[in-house]
C-alpha atoms as a PDB file:
ATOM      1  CA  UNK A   1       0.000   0.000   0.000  1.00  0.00           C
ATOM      2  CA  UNK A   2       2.900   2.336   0.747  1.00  0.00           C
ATOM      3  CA  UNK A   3       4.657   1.970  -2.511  1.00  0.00           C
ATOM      4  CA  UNK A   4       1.156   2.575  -4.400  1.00  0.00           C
ATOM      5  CA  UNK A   5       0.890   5.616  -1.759  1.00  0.00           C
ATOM      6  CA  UNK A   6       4.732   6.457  -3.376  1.00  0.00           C
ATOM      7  CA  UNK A   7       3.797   6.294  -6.797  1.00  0.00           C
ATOM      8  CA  UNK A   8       1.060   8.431  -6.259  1.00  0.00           C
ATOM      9  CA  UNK A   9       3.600  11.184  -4.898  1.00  0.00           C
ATOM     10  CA  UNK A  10       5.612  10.413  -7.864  1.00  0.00           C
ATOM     11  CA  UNK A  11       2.831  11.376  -9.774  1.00  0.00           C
ATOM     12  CA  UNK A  12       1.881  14.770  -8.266  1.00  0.00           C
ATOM     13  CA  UNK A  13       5.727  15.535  -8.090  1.00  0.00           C
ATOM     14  CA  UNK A  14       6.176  15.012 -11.911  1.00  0.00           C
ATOM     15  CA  UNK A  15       3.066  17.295 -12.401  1.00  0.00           C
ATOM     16  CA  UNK A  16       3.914  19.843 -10.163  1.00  0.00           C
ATOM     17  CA  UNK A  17       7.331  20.641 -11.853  1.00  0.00           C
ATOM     18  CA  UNK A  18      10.950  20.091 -11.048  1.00  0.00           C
ATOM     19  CA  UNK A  19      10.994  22.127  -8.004  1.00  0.00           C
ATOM     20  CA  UNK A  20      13.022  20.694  -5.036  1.00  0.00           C
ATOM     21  CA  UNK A  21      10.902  18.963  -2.220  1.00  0.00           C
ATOM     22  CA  UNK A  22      10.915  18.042   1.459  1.00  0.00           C
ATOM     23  CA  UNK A  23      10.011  14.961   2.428  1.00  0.00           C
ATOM     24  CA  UNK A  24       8.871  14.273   5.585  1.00  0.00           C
ATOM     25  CA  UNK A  25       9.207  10.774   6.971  1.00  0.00           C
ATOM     26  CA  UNK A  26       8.176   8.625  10.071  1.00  0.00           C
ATOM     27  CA  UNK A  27       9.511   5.247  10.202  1.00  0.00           C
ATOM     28  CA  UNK A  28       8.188   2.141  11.778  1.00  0.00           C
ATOM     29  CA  UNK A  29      10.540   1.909  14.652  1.00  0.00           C
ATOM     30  CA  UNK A  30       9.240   5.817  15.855  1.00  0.00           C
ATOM     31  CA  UNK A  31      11.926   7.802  13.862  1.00  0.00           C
ATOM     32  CA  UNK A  32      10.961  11.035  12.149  1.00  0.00           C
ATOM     33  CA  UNK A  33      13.341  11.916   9.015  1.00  0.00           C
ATOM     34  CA  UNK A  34      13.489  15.246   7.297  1.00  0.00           C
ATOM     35  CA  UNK A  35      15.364  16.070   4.340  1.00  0.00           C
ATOM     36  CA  UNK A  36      15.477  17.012   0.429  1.00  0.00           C
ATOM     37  CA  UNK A  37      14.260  14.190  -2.172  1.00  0.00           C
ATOM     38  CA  UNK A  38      17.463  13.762  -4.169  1.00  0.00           C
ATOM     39  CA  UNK A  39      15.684  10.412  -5.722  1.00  0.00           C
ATOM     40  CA  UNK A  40      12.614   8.682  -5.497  1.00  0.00           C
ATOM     41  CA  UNK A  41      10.767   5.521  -6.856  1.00  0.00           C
ATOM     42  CA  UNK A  42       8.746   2.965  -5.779  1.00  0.00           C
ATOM     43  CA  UNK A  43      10.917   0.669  -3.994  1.00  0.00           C
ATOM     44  CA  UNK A  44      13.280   3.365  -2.148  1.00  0.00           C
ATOM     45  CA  UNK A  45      13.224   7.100  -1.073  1.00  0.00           C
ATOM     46  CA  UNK A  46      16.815   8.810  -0.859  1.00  0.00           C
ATOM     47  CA  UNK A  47      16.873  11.911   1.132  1.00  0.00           C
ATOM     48  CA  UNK A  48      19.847  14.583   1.157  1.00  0.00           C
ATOM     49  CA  UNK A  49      20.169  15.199   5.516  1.00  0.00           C
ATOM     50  CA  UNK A  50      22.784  17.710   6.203  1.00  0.00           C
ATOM     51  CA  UNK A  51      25.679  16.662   3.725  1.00  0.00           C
ATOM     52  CA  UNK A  52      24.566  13.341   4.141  1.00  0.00           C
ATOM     53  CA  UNK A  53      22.691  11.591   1.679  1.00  0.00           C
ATOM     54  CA  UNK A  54      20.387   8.453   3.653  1.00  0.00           C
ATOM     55  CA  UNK A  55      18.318   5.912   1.483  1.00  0.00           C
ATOM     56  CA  UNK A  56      15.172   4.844   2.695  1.00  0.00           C
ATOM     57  CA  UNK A  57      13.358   1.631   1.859  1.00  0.00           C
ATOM     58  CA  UNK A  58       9.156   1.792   1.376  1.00  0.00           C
ATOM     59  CA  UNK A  59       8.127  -0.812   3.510  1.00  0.00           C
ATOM     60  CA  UNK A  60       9.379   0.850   6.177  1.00  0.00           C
ATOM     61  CA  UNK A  61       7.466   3.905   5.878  1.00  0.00           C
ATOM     62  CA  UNK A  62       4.800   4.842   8.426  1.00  0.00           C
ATOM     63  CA  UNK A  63       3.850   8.095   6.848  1.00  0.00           C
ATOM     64  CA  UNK A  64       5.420  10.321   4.727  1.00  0.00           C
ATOM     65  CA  UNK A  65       4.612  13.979   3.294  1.00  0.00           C
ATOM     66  CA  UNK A  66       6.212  15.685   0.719  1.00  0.00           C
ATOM     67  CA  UNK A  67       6.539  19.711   0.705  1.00  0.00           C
ATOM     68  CA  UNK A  68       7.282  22.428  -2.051  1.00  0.00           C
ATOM     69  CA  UNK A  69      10.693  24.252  -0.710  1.00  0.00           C
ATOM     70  CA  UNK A  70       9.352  27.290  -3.329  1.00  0.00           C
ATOM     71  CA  UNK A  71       6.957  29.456  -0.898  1.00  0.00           C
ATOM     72  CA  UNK A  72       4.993  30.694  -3.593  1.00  0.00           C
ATOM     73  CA  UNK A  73       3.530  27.638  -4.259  1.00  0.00           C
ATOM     74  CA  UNK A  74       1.266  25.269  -2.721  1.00  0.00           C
ATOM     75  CA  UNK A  75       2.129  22.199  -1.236  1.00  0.00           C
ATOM     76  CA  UNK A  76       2.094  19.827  -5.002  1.00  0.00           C
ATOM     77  CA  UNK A  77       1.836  16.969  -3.004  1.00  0.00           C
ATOM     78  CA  UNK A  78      -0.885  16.268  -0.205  1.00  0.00           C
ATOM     79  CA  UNK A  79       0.345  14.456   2.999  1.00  0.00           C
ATOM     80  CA  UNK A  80       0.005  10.570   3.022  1.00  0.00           C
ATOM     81  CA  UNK A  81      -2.664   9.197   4.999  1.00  0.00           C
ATOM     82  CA  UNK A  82      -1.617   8.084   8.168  1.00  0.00           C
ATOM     83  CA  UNK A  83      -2.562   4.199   8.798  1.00  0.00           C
ATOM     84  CA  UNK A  84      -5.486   3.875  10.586  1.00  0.00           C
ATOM     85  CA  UNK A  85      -5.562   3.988  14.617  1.00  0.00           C
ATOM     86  CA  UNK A  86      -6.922   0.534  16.079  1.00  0.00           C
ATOM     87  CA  UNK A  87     -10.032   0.971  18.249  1.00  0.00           C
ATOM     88  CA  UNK A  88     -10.727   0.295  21.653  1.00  0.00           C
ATOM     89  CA  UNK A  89     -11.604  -3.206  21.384  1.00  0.00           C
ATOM     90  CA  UNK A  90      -9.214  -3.942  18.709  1.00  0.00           C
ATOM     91  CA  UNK A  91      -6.361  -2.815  21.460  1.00  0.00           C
ATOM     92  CA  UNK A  92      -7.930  -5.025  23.779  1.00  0.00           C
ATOM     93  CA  UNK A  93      -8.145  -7.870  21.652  1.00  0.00           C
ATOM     94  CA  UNK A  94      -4.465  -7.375  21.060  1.00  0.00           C
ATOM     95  CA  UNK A  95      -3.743  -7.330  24.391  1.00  0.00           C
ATOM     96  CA  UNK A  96      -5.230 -10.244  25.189  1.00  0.00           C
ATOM     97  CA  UNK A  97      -3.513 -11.881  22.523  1.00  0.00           C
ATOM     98  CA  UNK A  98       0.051 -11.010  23.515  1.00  0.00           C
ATOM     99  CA  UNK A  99      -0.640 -12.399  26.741  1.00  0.00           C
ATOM    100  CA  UNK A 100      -1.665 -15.993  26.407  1.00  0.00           C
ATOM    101  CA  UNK A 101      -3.348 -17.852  29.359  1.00  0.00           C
ATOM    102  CA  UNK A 102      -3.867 -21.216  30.159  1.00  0.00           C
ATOM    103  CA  UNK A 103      -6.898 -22.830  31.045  1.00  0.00           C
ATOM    104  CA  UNK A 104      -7.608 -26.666  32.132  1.00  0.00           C
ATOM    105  CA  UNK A 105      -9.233 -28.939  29.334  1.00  0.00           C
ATOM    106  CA  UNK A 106     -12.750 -30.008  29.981  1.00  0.00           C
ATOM    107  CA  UNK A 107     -13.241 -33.233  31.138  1.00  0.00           C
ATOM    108  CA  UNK A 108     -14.762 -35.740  28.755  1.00  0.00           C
ATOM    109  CA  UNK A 109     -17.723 -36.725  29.972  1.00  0.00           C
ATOM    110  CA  UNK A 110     -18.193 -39.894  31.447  1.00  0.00           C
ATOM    111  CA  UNK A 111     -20.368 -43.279  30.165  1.00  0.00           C
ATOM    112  CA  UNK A 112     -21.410 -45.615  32.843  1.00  0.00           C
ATOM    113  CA  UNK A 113     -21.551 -48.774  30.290  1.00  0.00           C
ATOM    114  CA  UNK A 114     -17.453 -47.403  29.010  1.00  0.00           C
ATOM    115  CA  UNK A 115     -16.548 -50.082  32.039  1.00  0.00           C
ATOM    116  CA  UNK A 116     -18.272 -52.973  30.427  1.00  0.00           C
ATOM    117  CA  UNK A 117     -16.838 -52.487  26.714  1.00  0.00           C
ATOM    118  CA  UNK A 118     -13.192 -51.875  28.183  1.00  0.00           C
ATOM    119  CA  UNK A 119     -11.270 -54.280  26.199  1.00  0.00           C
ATOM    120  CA  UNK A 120      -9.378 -57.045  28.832  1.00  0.00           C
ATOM    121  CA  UNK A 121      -6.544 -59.144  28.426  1.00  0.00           C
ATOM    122  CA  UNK A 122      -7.400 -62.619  27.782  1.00  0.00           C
ATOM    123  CA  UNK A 123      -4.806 -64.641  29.221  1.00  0.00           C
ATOM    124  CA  UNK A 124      -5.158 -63.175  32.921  1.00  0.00           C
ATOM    125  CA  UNK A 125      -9.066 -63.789  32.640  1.00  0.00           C
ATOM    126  CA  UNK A 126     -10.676 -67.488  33.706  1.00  0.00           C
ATOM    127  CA  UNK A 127     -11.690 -69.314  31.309  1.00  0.00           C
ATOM    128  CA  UNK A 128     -15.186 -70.094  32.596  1.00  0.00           C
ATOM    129  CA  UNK A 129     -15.637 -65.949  32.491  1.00  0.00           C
ATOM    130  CA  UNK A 130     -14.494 -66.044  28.982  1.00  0.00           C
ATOM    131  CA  UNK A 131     -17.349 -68.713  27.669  1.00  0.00           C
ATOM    132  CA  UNK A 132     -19.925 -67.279  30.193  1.00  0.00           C
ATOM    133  CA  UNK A 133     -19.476 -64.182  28.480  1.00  0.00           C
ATOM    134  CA  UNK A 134     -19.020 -66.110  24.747  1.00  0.00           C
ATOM    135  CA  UNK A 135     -22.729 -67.647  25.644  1.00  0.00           C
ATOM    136  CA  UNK A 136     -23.923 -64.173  26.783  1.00  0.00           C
ATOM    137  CA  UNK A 137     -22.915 -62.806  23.675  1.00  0.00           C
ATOM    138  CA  UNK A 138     -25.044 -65.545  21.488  1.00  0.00           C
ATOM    139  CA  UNK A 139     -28.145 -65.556  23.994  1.00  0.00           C
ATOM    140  CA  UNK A 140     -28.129 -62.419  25.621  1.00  0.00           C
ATOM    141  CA  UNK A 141     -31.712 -62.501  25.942  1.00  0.00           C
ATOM    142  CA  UNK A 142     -31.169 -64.738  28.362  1.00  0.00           C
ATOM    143  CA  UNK A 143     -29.149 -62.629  30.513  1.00  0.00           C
ATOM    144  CA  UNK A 144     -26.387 -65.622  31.335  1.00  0.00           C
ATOM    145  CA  UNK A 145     -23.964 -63.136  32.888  1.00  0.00           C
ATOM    146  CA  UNK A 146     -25.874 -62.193  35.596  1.00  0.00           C
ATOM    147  CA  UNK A 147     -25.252 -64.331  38.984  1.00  0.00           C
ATOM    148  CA  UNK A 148     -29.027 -63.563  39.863  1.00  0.00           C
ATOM    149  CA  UNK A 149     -29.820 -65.148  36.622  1.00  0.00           C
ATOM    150  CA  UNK A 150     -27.913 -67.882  37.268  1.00  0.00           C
ATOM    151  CA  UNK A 151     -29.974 -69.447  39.778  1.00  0.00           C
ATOM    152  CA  UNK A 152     -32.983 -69.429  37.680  1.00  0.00           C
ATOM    153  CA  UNK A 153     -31.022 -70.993  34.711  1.00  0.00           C
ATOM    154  CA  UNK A 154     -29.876 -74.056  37.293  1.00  0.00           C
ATOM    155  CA  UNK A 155     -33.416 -74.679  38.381  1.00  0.00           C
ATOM    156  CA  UNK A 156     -34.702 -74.593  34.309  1.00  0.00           C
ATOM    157  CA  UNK A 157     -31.720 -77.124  33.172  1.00  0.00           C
ATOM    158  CA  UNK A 158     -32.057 -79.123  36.618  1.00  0.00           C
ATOM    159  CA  UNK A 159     -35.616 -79.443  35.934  1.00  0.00           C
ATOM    160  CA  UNK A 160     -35.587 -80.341  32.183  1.00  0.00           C
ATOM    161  CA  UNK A 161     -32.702 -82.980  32.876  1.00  0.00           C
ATOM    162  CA  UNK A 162     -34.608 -84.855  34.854  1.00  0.00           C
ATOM    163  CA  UNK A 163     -37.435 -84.599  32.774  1.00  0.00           C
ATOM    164  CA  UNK A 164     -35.645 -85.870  30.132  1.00  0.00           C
ATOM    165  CA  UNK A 165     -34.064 -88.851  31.583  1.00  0.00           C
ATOM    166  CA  UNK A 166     -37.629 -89.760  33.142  1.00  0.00           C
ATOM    167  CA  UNK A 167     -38.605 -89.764  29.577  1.00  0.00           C
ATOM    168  CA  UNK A 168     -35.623 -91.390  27.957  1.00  0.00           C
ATOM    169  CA  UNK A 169     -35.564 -94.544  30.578  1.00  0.00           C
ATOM    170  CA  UNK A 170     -39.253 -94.792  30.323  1.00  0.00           C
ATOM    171  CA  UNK A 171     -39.135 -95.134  26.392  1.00  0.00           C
ATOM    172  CA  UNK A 172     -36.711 -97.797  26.655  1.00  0.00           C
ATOM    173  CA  UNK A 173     -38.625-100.040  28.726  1.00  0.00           C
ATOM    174  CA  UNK A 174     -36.656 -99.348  32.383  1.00  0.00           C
ATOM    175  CA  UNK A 175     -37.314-101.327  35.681  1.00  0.00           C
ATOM    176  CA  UNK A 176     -38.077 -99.141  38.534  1.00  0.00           C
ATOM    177  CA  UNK A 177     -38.087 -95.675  36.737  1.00  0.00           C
ATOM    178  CA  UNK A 178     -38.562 -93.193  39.487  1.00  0.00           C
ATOM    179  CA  UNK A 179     -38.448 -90.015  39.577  1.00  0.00           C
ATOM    180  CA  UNK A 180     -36.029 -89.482  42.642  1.00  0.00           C
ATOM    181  CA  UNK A 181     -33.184 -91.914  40.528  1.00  0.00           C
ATOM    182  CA  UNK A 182     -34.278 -89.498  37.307  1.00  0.00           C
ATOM    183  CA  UNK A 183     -33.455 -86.391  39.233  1.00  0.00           C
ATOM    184  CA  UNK A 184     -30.243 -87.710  40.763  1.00  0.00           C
ATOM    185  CA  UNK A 185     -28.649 -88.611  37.106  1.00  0.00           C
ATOM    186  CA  UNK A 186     -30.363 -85.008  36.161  1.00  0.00           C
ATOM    187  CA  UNK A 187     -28.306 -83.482  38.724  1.00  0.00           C
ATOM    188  CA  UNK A 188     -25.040 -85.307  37.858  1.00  0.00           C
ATOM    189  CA  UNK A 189     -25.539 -84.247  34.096  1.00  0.00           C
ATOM    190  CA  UNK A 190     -26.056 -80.873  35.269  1.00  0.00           C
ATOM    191  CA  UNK A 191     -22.808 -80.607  37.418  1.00  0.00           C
ATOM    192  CA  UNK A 192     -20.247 -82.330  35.415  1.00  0.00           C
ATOM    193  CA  UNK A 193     -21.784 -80.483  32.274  1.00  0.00           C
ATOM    194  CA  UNK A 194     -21.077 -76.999  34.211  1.00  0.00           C
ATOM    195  CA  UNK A 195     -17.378 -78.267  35.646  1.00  0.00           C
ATOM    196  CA  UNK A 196     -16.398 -79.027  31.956  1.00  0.00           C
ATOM    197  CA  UNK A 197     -17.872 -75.652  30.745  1.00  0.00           C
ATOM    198  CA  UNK A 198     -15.856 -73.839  33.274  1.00  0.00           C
ATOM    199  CA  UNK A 199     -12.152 -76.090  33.460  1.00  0.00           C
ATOM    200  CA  UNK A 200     -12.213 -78.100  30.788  1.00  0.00           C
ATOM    201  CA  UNK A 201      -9.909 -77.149  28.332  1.00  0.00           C
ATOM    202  CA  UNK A 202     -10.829 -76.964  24.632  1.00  0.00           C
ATOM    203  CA  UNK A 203      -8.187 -79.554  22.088  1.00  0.00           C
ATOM    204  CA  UNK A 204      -8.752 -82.283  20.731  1.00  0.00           C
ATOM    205  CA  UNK A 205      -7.806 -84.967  23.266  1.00  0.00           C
ATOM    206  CA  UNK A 206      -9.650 -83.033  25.395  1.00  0.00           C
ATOM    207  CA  UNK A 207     -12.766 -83.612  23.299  1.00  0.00           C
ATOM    208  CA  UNK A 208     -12.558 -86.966  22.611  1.00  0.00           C
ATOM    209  CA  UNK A 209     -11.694 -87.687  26.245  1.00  0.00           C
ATOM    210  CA  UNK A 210     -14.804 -85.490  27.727  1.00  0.00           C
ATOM    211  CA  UNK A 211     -17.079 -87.578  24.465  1.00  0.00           C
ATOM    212  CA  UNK A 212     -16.247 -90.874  25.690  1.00  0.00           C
ATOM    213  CA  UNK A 213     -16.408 -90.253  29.462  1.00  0.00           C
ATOM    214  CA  UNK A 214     -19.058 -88.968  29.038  1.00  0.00           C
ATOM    215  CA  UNK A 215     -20.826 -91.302  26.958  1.00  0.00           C
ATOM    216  CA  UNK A 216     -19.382 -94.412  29.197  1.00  0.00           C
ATOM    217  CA  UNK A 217     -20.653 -92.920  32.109  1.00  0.00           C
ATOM    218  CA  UNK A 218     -23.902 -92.089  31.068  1.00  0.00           C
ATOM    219  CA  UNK A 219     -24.354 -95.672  29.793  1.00  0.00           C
ATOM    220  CA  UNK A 220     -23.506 -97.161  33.120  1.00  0.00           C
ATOM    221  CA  UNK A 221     -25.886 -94.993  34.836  1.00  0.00           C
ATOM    222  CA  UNK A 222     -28.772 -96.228  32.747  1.00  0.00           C
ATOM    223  CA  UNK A 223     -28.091 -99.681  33.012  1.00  0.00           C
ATOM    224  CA  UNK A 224     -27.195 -99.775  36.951  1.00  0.00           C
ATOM    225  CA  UNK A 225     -30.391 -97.619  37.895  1.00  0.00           C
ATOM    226  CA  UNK A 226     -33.074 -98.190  35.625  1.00  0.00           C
ATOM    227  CA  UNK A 227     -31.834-101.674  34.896  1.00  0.00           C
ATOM    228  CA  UNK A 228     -31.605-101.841  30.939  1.00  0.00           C
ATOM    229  CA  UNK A 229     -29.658-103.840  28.788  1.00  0.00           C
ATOM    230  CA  UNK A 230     -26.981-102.179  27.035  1.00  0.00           C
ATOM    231  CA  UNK A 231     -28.955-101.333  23.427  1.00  0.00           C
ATOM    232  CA  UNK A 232     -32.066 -99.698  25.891  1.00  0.00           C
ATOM    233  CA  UNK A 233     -29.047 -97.476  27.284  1.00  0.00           C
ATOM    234  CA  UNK A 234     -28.087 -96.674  23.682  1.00  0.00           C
ATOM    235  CA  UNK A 235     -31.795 -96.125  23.240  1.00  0.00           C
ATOM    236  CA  UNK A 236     -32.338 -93.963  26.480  1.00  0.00           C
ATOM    237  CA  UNK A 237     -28.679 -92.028  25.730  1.00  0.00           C
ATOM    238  CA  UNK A 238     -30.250 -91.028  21.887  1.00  0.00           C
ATOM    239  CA  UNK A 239     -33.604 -89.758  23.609  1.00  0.00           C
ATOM    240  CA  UNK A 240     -31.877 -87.842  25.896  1.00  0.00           C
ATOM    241  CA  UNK A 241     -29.510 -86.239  22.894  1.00  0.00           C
ATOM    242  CA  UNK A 242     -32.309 -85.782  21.075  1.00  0.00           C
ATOM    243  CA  UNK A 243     -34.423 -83.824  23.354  1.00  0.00           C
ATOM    244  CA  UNK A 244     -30.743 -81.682  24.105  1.00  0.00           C
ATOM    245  CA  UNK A 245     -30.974 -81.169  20.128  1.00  0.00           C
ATOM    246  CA  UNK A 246     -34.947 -80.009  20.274  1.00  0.00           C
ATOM    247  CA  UNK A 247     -33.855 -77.556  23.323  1.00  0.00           C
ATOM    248  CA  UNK A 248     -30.493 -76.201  21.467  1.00  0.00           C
ATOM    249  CA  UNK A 249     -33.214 -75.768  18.288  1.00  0.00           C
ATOM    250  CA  UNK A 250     -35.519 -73.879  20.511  1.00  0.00           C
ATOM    251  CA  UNK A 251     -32.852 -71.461  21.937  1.00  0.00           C
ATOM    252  CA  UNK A 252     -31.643 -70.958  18.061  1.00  0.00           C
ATOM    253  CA  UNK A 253     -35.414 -70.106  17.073  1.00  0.00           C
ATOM    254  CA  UNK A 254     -36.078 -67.764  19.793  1.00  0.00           C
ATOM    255  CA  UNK A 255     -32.725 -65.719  19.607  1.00  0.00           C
ATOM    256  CA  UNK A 256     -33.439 -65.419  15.329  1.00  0.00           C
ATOM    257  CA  UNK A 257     -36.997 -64.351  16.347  1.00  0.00           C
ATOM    258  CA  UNK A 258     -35.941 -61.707  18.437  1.00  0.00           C
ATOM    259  CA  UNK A 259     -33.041 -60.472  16.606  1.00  0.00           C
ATOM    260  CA  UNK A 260     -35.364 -59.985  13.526  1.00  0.00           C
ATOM    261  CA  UNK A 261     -37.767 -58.121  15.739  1.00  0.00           C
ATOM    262  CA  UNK A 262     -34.912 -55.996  17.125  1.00  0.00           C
ATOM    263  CA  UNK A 263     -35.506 -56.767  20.672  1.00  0.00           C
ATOM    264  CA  UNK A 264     -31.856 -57.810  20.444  1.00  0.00           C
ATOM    265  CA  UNK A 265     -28.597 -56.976  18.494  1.00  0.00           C
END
């Protein structure tokens, strides 16, 4: 702007005639210059001071005004405008800018379900917390997780157990089916079914160790308490799977149901 403010001097100068001038000049570090224009363009101003001649770059003009030395005639050149004065505010705003503060962050604010999706290290967590939470993720309308919930759950899968090996030993043709001995074997499917959940490691010897216990001792339960012969036990053990098929199928259907309903995610 100062250089176009220059040229525009030049102008006036160049119309006004070749009569010497004095230039008046404040700097931008508070000086005040006054001397004769020897030379001037746009990108310098050189000014005779005493017998010394200093050179003056535009960009560091504040203001400058340029006078006729000839009396007779009027000034040719007007005085520059000075730069215009900052307000109030824009002092203040200035102020407050040269003197930064500091000022705490806001907290972020806080979920009370962030705890529960925190992610955990998998190695220092039990492994029966691991697949509790593995079958809370696939039936969490069943709300496995919670110990409340968990006594509930027993009571269902106590019940149905020994419903279903009342039914099983009674299909193939038992002696002395009662419902006290059906309860019992209920119960001890029940607890060594939630011991293997919780300890039993998952490999393959593992699960061909846990298949043929399993299978072996459920046999010899059948055929020492309800007195069958080793096919009914065969029988009685593929009722019993069955029926554990129908319930798994049940828990399938009701978890699609809901999920299509959007009751769950």
């Amino acid at each position: 702007m100062l250089r176009h403010l220059l040229l525009s001097a030049l102008l006036l100068v160049g119309a006004a005639g070749a009569q010497e001038r004095i230039a008046h000049i404040r700097l931008d570090d508070g000086r005040e210059l006054e001397g004769r224009v020897v030379e001037m363009d746009l990108g310098k101003l050189r000014l005779q001071v005493g017998d010394e001649i200093i050179e003056v770059r535009a960009d560091r003009f504040r203001s400058c005004r340029i006078e006729s030395c000839d009396p007779e005639q009027p000034d040719a050149v007007a005085p520059l405008p000075e730069p215009p004065v900052a307000n109030e505010a824009d002092k203040a705003e200035a102020a407050k800018v040269g003197k930064p503060t500091w000022t705490a962050p806001l907290r972020d604010p806080e979920d009370p379900e962030a705890s529960r999706q925190l992610p955990f290290d998998q190695r220092i967590t039990p492994r029966w917390r691991q697949r509790l939470q593995l079958l809370d993720e696939a039936y969490p309308w069943l709300v496995p997780a919670a110990p409340l919930q968990w006594v509930s759950i027993g009571l269902l899968l106590a019940v149905g157990l020994s419903l279903i090996v009342q039914l099983s030993a009674t299909v193939a043709g038992g002696e002395g089916v009662r419902l006290s001995r059906s309860t019992g074997v209920g119960l001890w499917y029940l607890v060594s079914g939630v011991a293997q959940f919780a300890l039993a490691p998952v490999n393959h010897l593992s699960s061909v160790l846990m298949l043929l216990g399993n299978t072996s001792l459920a046999l010899f339960c059948l055929c020492s308490l309800f007195g069958l012969t080793r096919a009914a036990a065969l029988v009685a053990l593929s009722v019993q799977i069955g029926c554990v098929m129908i319930a798994y199928g049940a828990l399938e259907l009701i978890t699609s149901l809901l999920a299509s309903t959007g009751a769950i995610m």
